[in-house]
Protein backbone atom coordinates (compact mmCIF):
# COMPACT_ATOMS: atom_id res chain seq x y z
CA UNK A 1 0.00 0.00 0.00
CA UNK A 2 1.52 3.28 -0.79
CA UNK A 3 -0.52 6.75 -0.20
CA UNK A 4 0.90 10.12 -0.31
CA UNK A 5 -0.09 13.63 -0.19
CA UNK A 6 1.32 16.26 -2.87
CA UNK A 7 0.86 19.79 -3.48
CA UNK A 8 -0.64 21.19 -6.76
CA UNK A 9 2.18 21.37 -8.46
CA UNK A 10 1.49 17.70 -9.46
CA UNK A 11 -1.82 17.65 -10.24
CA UNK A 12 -2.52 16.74 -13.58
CA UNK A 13 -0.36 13.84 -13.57
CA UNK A 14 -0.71 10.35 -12.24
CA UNK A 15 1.97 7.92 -12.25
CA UNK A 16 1.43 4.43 -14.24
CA UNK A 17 0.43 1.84 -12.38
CA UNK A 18 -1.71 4.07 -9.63
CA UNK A 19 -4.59 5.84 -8.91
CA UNK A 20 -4.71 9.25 -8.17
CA UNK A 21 -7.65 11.65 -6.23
CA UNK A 22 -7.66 15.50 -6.13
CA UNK A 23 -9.28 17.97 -4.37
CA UNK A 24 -10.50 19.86 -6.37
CA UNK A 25 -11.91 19.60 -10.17
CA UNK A 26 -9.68 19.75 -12.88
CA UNK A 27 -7.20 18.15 -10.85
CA UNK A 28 -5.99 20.35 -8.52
CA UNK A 29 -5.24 21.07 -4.98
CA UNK A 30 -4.41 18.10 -2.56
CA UNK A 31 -3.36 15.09 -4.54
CA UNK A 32 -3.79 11.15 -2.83
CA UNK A 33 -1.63 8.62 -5.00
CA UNK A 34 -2.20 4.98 -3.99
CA UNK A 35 -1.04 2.22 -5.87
CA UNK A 36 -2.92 -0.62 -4.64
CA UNK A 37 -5.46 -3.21 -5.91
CA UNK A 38 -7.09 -4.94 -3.38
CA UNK A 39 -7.12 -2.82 0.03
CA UNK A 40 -9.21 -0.14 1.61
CA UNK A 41 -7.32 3.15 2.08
CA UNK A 42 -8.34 5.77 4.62
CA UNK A 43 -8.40 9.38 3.41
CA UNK A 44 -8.90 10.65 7.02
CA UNK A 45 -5.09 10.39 7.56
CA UNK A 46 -4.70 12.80 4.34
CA UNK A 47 -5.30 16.65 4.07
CA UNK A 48 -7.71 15.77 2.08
CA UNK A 49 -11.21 16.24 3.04
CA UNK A 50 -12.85 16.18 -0.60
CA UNK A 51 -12.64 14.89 -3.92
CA UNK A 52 -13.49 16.18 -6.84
CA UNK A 53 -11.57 14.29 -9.71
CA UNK A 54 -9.06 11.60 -10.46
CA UNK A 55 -7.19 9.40 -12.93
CA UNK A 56 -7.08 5.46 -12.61
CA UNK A 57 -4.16 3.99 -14.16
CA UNK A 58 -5.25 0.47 -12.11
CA UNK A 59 -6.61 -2.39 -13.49
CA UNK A 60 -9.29 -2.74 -11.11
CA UNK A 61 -12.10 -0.57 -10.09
CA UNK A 62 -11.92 1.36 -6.67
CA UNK A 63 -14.78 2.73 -4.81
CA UNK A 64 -15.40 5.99 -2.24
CA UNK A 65 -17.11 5.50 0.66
CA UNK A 66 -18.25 7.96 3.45
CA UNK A 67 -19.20 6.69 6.69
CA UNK A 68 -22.89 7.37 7.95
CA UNK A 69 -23.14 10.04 10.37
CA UNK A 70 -25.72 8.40 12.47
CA UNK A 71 -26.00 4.73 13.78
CA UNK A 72 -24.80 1.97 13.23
CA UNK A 73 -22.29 4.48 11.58
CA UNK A 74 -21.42 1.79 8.46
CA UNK A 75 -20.36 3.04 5.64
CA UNK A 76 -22.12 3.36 1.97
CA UNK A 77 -20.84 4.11 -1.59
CA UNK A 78 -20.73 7.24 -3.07
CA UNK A 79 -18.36 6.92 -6.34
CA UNK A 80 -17.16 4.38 -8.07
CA UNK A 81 -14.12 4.74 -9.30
CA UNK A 82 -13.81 2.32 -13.09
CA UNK A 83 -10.26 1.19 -14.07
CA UNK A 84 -8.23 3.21 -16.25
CA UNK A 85 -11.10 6.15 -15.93
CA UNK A 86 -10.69 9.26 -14.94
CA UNK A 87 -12.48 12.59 -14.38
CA UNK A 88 -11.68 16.22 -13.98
CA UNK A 89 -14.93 17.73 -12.29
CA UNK A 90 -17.42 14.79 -10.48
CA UNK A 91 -19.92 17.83 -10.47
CA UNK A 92 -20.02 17.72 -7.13
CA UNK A 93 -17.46 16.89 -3.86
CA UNK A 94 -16.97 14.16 -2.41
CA UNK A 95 -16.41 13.44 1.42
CA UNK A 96 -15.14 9.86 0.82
CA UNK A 97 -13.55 8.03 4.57
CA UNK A 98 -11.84 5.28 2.52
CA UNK A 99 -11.28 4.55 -1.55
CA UNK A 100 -11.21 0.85 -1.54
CA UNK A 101 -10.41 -1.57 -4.72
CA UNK A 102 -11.11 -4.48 -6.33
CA UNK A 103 -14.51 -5.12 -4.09
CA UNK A 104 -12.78 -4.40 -1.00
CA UNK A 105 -15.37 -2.09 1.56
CA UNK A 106 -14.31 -0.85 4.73
């Protein structure tokens, strides 16, 4: 499992092999690079309290999922995430707890 944080700088690119969240749309702002394919990451170790886009140079699909707010405080999907997709504006943000892959849930 490897997750990192990166300023904007880097946004726009995603390293082969990975998958890559932003931020914010067009892929800026805070940038989460994991390169795993069957694990559940948490995002509330990050900077990162929304996304907005991403690029999926895996070749699995990866989910988002936020955890309920109320009980029993499970969680639920809220993007999925296909492999080798990518978008630069969801249309909306995303408070995702975990990005998990290849049917993984938290």
């Amino acid at each position: 499992m490897v997750a990192a944080t990166t300023p904007a700088q880097a946004a726009g690119s995603c390293p082969s092999g990975n998958l890559c969240l932003w931020e914010g749309a067009n892929y800026s702002g805070i940038r989460v690079i994991s390169a795993s394919t069957n694990a559940c990451i948490s995002l509330s170790g990050t900077d990162m309290l929304y996304q907005r886009s991403y690029i999926s140079h895996l070749p699995v699909t990866a989910v988002l999922w936020q955890q309920h707010s109320y009980a029993p405080y499970d969680y639920f999907a809220v993007r999925t995430l296909p492999a080798g997709g990518f978008s630069s504006d969801f249309g909306t943000w995303y408070g995702a707890d975990y990005v998990c892959t290849n049917g993984k849930t938290p």
